[in-house]
C-alpha atoms as a PDB file:
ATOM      1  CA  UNK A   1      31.682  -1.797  32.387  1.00  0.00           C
ATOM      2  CA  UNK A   2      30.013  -5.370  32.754  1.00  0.00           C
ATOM      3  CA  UNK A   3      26.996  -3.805  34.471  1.00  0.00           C
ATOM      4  CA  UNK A   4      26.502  -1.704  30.973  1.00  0.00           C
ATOM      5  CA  UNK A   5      27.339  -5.261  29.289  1.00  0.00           C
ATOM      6  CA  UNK A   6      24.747  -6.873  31.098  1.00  0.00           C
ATOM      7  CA  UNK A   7      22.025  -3.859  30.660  1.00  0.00           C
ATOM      8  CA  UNK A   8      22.327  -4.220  27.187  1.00  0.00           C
ATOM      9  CA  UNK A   9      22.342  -8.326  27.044  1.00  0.00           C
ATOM     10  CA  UNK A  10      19.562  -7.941  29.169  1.00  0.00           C
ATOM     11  CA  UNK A  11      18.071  -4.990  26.622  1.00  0.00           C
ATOM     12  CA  UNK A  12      18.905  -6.892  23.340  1.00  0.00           C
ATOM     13  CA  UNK A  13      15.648  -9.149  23.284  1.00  0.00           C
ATOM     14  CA  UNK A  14      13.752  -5.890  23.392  1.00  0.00           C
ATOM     15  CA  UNK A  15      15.765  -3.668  20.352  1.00  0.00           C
ATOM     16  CA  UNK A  16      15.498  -7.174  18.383  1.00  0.00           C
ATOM     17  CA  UNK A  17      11.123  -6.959  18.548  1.00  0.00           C
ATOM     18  CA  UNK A  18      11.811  -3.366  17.767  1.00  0.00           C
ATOM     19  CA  UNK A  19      13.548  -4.208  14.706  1.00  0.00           C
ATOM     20  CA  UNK A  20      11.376  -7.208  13.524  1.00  0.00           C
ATOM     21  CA  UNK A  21       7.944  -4.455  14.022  1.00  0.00           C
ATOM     22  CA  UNK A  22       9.967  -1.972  11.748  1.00  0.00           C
ATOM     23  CA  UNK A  23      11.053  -4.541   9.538  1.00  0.00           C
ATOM     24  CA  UNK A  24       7.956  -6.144   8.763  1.00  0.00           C
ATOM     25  CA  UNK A  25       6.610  -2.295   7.018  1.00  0.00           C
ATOM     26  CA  UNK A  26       9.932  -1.902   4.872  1.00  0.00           C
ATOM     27  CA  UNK A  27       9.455  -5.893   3.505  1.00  0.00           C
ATOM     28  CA  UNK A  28       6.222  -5.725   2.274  1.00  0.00           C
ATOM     29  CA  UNK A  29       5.382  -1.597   1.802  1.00  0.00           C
ATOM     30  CA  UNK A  30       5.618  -0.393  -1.104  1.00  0.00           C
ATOM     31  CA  UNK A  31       6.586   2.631  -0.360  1.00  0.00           C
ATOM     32  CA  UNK A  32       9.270   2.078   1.136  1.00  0.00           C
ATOM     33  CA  UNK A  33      10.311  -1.801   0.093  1.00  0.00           C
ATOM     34  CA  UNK A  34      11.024  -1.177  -4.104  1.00  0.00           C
ATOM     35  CA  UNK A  35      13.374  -3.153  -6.077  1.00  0.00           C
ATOM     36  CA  UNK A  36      15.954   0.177  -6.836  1.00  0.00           C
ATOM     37  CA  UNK A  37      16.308   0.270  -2.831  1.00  0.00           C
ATOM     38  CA  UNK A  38      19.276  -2.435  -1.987  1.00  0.00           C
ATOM     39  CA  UNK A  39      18.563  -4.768   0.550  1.00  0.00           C
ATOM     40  CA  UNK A  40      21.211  -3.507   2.781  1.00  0.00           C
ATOM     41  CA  UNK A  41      20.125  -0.048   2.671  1.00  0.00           C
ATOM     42  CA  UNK A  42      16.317  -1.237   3.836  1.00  0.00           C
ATOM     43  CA  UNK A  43      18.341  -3.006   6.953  1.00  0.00           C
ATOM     44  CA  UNK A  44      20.529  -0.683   7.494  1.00  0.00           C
ATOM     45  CA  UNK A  45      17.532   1.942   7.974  1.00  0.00           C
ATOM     46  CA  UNK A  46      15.816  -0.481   9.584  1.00  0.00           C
ATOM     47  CA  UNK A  47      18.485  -0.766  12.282  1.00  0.00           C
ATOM     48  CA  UNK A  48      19.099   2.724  12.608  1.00  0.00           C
ATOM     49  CA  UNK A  49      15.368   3.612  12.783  1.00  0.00           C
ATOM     50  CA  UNK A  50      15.032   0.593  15.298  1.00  0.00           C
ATOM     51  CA  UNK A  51      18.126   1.757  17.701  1.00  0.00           C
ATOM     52  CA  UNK A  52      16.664   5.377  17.871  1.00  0.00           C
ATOM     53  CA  UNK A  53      13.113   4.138  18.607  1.00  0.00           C
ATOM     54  CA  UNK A  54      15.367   1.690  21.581  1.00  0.00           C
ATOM     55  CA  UNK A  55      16.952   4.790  22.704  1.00  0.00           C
ATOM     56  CA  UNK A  56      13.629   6.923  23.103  1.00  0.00           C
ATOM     57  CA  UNK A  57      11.316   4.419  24.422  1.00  0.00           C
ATOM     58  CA  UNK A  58      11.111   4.030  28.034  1.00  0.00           C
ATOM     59  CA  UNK A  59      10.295   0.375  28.485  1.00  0.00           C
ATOM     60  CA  UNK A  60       8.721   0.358  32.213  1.00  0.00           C
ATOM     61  CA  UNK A  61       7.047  -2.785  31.873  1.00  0.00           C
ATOM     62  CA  UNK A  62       9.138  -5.897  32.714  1.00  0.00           C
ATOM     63  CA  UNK A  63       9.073  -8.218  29.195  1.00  0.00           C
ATOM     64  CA  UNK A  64       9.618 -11.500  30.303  1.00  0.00           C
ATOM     65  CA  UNK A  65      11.373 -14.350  28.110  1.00  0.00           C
ATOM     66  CA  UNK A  66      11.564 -17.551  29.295  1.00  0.00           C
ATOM     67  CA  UNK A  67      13.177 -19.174  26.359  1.00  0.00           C
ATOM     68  CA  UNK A  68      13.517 -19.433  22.632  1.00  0.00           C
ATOM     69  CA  UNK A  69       9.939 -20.372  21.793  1.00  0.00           C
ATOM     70  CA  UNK A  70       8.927 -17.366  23.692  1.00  0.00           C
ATOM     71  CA  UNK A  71      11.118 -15.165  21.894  1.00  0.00           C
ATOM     72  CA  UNK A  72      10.081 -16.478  18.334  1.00  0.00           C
ATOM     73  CA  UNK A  73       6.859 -15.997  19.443  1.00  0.00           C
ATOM     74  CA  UNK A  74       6.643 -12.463  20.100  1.00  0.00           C
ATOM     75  CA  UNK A  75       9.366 -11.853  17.206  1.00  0.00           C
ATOM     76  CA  UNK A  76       5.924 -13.159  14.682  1.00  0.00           C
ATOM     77  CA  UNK A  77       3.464 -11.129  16.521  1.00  0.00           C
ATOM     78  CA  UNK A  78       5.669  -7.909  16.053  1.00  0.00           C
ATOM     79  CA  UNK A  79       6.871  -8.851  12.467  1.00  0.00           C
ATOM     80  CA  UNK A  80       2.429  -9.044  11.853  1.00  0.00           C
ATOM     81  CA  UNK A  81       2.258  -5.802  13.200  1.00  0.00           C
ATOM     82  CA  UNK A  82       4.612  -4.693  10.574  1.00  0.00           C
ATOM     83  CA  UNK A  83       3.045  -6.302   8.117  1.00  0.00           C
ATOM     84  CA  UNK A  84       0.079  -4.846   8.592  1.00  0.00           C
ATOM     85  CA  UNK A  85       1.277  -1.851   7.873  1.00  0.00           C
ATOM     86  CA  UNK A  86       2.595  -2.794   4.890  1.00  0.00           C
ATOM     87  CA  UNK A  87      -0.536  -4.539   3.695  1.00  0.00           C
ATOM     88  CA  UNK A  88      -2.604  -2.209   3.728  1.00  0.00           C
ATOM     89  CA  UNK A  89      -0.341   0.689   1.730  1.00  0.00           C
ATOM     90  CA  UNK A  90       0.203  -2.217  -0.179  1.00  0.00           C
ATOM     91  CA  UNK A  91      -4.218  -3.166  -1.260  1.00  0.00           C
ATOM     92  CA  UNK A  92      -4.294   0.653  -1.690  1.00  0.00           C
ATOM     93  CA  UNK A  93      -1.529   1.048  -4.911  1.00  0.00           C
ATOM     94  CA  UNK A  94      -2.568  -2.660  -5.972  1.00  0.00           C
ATOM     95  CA  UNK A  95      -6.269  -1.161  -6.517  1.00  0.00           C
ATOM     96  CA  UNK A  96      -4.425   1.887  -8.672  1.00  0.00           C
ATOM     97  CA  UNK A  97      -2.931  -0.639 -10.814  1.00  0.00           C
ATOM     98  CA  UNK A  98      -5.934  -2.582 -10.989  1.00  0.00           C
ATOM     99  CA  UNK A  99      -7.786   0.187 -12.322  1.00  0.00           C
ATOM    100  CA  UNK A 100      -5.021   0.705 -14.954  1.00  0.00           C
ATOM    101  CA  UNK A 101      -5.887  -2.443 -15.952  1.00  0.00           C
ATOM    102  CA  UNK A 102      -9.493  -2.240 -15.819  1.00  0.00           C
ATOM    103  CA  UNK A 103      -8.819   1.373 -18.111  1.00  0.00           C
ATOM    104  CA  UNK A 104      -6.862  -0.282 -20.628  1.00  0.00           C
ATOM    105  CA  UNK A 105      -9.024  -3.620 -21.501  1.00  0.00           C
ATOM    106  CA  UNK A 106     -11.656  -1.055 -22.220  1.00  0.00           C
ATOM    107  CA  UNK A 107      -9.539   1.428 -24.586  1.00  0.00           C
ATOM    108  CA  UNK A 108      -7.836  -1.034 -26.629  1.00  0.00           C
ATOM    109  CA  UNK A 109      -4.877  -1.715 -24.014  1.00  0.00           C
ATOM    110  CA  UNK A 110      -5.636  -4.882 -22.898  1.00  0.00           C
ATOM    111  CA  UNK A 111      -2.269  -6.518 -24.116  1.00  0.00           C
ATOM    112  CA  UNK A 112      -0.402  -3.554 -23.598  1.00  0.00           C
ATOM    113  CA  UNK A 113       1.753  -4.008 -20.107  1.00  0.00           C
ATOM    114  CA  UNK A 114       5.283  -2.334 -19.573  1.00  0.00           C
ATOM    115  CA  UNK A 115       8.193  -3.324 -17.091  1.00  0.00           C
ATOM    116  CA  UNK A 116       7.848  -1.553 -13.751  1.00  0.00           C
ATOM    117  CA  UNK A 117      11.749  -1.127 -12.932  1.00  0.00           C
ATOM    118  CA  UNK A 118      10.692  -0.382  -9.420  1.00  0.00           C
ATOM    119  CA  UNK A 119       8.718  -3.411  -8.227  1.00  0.00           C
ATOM    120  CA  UNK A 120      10.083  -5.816 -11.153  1.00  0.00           C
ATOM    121  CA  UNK A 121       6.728  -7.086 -12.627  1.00  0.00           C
ATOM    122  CA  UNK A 122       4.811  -6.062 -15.372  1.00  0.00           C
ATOM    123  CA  UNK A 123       2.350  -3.381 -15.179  1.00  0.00           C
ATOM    124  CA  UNK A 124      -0.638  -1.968 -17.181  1.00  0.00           C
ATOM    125  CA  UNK A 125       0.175   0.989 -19.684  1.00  0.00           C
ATOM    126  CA  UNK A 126      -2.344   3.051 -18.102  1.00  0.00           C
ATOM    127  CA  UNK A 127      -2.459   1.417 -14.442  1.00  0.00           C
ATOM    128  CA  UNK A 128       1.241   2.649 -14.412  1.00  0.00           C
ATOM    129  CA  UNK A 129       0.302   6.294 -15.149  1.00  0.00           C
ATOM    130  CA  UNK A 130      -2.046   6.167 -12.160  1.00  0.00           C
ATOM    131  CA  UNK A 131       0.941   4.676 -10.029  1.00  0.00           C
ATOM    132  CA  UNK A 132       3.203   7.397 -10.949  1.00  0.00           C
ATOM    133  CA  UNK A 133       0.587  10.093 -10.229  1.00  0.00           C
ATOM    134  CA  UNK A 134      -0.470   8.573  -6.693  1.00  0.00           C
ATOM    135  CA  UNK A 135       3.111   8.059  -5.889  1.00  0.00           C
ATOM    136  CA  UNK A 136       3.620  11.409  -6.528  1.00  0.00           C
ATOM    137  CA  UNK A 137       0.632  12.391  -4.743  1.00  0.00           C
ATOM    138  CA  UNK A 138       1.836  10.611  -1.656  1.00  0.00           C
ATOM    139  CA  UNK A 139       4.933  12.283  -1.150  1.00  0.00           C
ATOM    140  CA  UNK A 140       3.747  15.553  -1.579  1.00  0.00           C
ATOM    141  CA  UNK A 141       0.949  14.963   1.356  1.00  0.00           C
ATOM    142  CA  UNK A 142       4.227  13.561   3.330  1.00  0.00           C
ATOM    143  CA  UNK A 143       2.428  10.308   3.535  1.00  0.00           C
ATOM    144  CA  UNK A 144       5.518   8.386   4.098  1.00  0.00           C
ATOM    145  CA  UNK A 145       6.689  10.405   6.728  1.00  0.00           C
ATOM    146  CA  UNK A 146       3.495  10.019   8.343  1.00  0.00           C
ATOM    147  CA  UNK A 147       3.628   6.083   7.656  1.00  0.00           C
ATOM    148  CA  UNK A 148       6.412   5.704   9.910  1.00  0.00           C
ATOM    149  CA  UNK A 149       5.139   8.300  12.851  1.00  0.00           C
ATOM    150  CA  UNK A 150       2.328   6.045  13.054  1.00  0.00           C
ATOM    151  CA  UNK A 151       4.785   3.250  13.266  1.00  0.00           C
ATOM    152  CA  UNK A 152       6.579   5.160  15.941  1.00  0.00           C
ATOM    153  CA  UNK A 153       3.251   5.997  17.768  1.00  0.00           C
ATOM    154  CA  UNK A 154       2.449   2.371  18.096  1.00  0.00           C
ATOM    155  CA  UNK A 155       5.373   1.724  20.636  1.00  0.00           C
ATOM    156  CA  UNK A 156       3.808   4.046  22.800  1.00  0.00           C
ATOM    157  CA  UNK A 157      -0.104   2.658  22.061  1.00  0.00           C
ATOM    158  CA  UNK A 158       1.132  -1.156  21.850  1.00  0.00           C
ATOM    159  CA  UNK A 159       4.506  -1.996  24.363  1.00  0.00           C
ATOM    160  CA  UNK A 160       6.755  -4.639  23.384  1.00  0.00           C
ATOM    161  CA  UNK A 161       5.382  -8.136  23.386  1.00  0.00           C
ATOM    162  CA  UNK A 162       1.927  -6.501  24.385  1.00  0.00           C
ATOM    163  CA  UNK A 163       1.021  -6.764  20.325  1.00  0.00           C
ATOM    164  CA  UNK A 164      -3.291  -8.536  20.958  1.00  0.00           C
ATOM    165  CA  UNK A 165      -4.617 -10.709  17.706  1.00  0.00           C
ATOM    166  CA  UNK A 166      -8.012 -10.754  17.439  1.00  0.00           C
ATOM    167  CA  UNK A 167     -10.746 -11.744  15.169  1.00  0.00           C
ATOM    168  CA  UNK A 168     -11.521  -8.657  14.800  1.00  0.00           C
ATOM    169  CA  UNK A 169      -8.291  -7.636  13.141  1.00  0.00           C
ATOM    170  CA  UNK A 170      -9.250  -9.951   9.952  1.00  0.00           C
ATOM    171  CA  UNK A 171     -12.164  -8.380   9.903  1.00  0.00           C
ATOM    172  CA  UNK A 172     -10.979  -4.971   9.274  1.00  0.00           C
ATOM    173  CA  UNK A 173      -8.172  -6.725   7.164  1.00  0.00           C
ATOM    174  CA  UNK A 174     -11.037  -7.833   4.914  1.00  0.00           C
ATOM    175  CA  UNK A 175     -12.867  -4.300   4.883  1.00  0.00           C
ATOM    176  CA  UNK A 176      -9.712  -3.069   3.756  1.00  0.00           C
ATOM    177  CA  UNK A 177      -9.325  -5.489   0.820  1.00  0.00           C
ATOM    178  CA  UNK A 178     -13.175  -4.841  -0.017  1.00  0.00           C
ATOM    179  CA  UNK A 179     -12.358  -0.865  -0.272  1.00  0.00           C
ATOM    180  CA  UNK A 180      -9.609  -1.575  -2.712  1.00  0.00           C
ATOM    181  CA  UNK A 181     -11.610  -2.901  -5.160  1.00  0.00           C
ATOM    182  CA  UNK A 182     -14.669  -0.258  -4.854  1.00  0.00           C
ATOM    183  CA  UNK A 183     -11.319   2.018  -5.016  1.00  0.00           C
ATOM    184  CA  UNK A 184     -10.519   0.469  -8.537  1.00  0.00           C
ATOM    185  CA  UNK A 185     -14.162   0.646  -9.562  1.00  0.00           C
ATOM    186  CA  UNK A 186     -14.587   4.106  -9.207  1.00  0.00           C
ATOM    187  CA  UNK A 187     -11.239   5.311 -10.550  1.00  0.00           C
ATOM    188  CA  UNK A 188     -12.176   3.626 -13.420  1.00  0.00           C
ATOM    189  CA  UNK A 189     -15.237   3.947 -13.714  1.00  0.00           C
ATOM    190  CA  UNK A 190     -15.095   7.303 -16.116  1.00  0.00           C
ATOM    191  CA  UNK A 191     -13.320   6.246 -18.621  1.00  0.00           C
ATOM    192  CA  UNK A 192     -15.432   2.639 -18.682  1.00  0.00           C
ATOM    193  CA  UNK A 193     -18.628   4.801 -19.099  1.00  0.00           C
ATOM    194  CA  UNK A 194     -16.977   6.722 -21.897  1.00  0.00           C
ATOM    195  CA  UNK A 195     -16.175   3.443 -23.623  1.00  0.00           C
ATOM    196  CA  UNK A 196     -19.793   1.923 -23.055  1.00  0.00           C
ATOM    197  CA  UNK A 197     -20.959   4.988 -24.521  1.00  0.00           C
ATOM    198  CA  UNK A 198     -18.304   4.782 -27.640  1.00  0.00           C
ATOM    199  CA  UNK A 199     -18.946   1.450 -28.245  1.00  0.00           C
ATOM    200  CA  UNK A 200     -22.943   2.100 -28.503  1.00  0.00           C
ATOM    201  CA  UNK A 201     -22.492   4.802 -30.851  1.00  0.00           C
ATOM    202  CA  UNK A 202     -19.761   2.509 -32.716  1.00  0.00           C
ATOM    203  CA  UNK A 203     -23.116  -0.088 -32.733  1.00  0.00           C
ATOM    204  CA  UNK A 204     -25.071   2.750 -34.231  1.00  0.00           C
ATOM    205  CA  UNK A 205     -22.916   3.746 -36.978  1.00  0.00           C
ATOM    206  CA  UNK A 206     -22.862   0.084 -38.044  1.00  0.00           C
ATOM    207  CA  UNK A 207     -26.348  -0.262 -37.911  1.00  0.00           C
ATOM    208  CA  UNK A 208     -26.611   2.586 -40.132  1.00  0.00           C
ATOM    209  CA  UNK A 209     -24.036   2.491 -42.516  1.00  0.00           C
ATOM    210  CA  UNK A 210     -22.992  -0.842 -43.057  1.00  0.00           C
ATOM    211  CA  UNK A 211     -20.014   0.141 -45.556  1.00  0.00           C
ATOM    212  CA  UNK A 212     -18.068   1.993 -42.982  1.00  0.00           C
ATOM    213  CA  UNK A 213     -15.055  -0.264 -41.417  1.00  0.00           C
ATOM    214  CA  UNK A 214     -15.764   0.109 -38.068  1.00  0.00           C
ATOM    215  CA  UNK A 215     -12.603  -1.402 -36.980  1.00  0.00           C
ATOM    216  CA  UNK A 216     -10.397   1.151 -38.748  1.00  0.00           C
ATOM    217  CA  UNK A 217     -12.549   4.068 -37.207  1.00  0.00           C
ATOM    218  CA  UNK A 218     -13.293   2.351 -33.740  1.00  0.00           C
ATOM    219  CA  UNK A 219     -10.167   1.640 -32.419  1.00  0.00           C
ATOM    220  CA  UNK A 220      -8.338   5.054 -32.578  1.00  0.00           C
ATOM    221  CA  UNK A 221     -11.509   6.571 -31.380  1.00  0.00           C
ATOM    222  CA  UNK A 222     -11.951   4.281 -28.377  1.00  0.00           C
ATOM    223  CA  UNK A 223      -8.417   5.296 -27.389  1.00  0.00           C
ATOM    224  CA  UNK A 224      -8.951   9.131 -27.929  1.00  0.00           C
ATOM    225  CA  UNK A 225     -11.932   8.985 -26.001  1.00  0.00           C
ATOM    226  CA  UNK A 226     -10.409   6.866 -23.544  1.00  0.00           C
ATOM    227  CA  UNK A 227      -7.597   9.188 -22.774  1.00  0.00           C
ATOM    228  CA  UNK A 228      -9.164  12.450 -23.172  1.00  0.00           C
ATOM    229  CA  UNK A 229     -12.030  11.158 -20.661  1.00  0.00           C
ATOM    230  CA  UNK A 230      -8.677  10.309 -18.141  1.00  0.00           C
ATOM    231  CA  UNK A 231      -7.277  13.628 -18.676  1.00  0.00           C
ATOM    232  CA  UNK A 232     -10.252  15.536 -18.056  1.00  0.00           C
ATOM    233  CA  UNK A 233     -10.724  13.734 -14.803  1.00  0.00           C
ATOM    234  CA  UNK A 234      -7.287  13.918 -13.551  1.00  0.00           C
ATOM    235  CA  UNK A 235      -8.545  16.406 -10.673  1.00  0.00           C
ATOM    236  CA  UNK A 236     -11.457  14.050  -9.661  1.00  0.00           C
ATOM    237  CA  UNK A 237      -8.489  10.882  -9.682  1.00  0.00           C
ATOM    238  CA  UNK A 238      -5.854  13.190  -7.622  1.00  0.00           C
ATOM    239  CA  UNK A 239      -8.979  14.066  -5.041  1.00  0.00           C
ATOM    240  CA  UNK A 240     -10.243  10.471  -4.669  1.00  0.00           C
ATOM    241  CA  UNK A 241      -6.358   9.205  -4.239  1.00  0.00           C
ATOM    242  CA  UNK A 242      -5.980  11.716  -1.483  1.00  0.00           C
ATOM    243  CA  UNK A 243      -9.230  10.685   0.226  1.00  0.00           C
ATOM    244  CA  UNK A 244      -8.033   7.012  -0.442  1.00  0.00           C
ATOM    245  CA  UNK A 245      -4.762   7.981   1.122  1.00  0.00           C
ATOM    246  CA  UNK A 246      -6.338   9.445   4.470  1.00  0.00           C
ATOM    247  CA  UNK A 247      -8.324   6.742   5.058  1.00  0.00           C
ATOM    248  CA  UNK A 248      -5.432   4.396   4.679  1.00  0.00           C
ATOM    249  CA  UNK A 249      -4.182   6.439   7.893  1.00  0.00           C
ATOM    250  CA  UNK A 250      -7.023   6.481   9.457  1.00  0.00           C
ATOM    251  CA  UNK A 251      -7.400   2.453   9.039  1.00  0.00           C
ATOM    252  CA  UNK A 252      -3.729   1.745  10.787  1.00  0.00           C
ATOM    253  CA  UNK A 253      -4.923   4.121  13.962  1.00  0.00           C
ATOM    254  CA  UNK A 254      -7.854   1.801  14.159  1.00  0.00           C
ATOM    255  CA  UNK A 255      -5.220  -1.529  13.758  1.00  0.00           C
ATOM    256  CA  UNK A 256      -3.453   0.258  16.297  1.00  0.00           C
ATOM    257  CA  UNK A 257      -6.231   0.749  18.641  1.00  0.00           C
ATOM    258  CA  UNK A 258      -7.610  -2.570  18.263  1.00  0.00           C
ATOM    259  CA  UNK A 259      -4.358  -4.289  19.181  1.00  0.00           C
ATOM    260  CA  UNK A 260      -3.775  -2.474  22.404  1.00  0.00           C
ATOM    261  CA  UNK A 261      -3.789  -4.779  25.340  1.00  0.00           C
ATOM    262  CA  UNK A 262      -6.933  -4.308  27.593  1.00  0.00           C
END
């Protein structure tokens, strides 16, 4: 019995860098960190996830802790690791609601926002359609599912307390951010061309017949064309989300990869 107690004492240091890498996705996600989840439940999974991943790894390589200091120090590194994760699922839905917003400044939107129950801030009209629709798009790929198997792969890629920051890391970091904004550019990008164009044939009809209240006429028809030019691109928005969604993936392998000890 005390040789168990001290396996596990001895064992504890490692399950509690397990928990702080799994923790650090489900805080900033999100996916899996929304304001409907209670906190407890996101620990509580957290733990469990965290004492299955402790019971299936086979930790061969001695981890060393000389003290406190140490311990905090490898508890940030794996908590970063985490929150990588998180970030970037996090730059990819920000750029959906981004181009919500960009959508609905054009249209006639602009001061149109709703309450987002989920995430507890206020959200563009349209930015929160495209939310729905990529959330809904992520689940059905299993995108969550494979979120966390890529967590799960990077105890066997990256050991505990063998997490490497480099320079390289912000770089890619950056790239990331970059890519969400040509993401929000070019899912908006449609329906801003079909409101340039409105807006030059609104010009036109001025020009021409000066009587006609262009205000009365081009408001409703900047929001007609606006969302019939969304709706007939909903199968280019769905295809670009899932491409969006795969290279996502494809960006934490290469976090992964570049944080594996040499």
């Amino acid at each position: 019995m005390e040789d168990l107690i001290q396996r596990y004492s001895a064992s504890f240091p490692i399950f509690i860098l397990i928990f702080f890498r799994v923790m650090g996705l489900f805080i900033i996600s999100p996916i899996f960190s929304r304001q409907n989840i209670p906190t407890y439940w996101k620990i509580l999974f957290s733990v469990f996830l965290s004492y299955i991943l402790f019971s299936l790894q086979a930790y061969n390589t001695p981890l060393y802790i000389h003290n406190v200091v140490g311990l905090m120090f490898l508890i940030i590194k794996e908590l970063f690791l985490g929150f990588i994760f998180g970030y970037i699922t996090t730059v990819v839905f920000s750029a959906i609601l981004l181009s919500g917003q960009l959508i609905d400044s054009q249209i006639g939107f602009g001061m149109v926002n709703i309450l987002d129950p989920h995430n507890n801030i206020q959200v563009p009209l349209l930015g929160n359609f495209n939310n729905i629709i990529a959330l809904l798009l992520f689940l059905i790929i299993d995108g969550h599912h494979q979120i966390v198997n890529l967590l799960v792969i990077s105890f066997d890629m990256i050991p505990i307390g063998q997490v490497e920051l480099t320079a390289d890391i912000f770089h890619v970091l950056v790239i990331i951010f970059k890519k969400a904004f040509e993401l929000a550019v070019t899912l908006s990008l449609p329906i801003i061309g079909a409101a340039l164009i409105t807006e030059g044939v609104l010009g036109l009809m001025t020009r021409s017949i000066p009587q006609i209240n262009i205000f009365a006429i081009g408001i409703p028809l900047k929001i007609f064309i606006g969302l019939f030019t969304l709706f007939i691109f909903i199968p280019a928005l769905i295809s670009t989300l899932g491409h969006s969604f795969m290279d996502m993936l494809d960006d934490m392998k290469n976090i992964i990869e570049m944080m594996m000890s040499n």
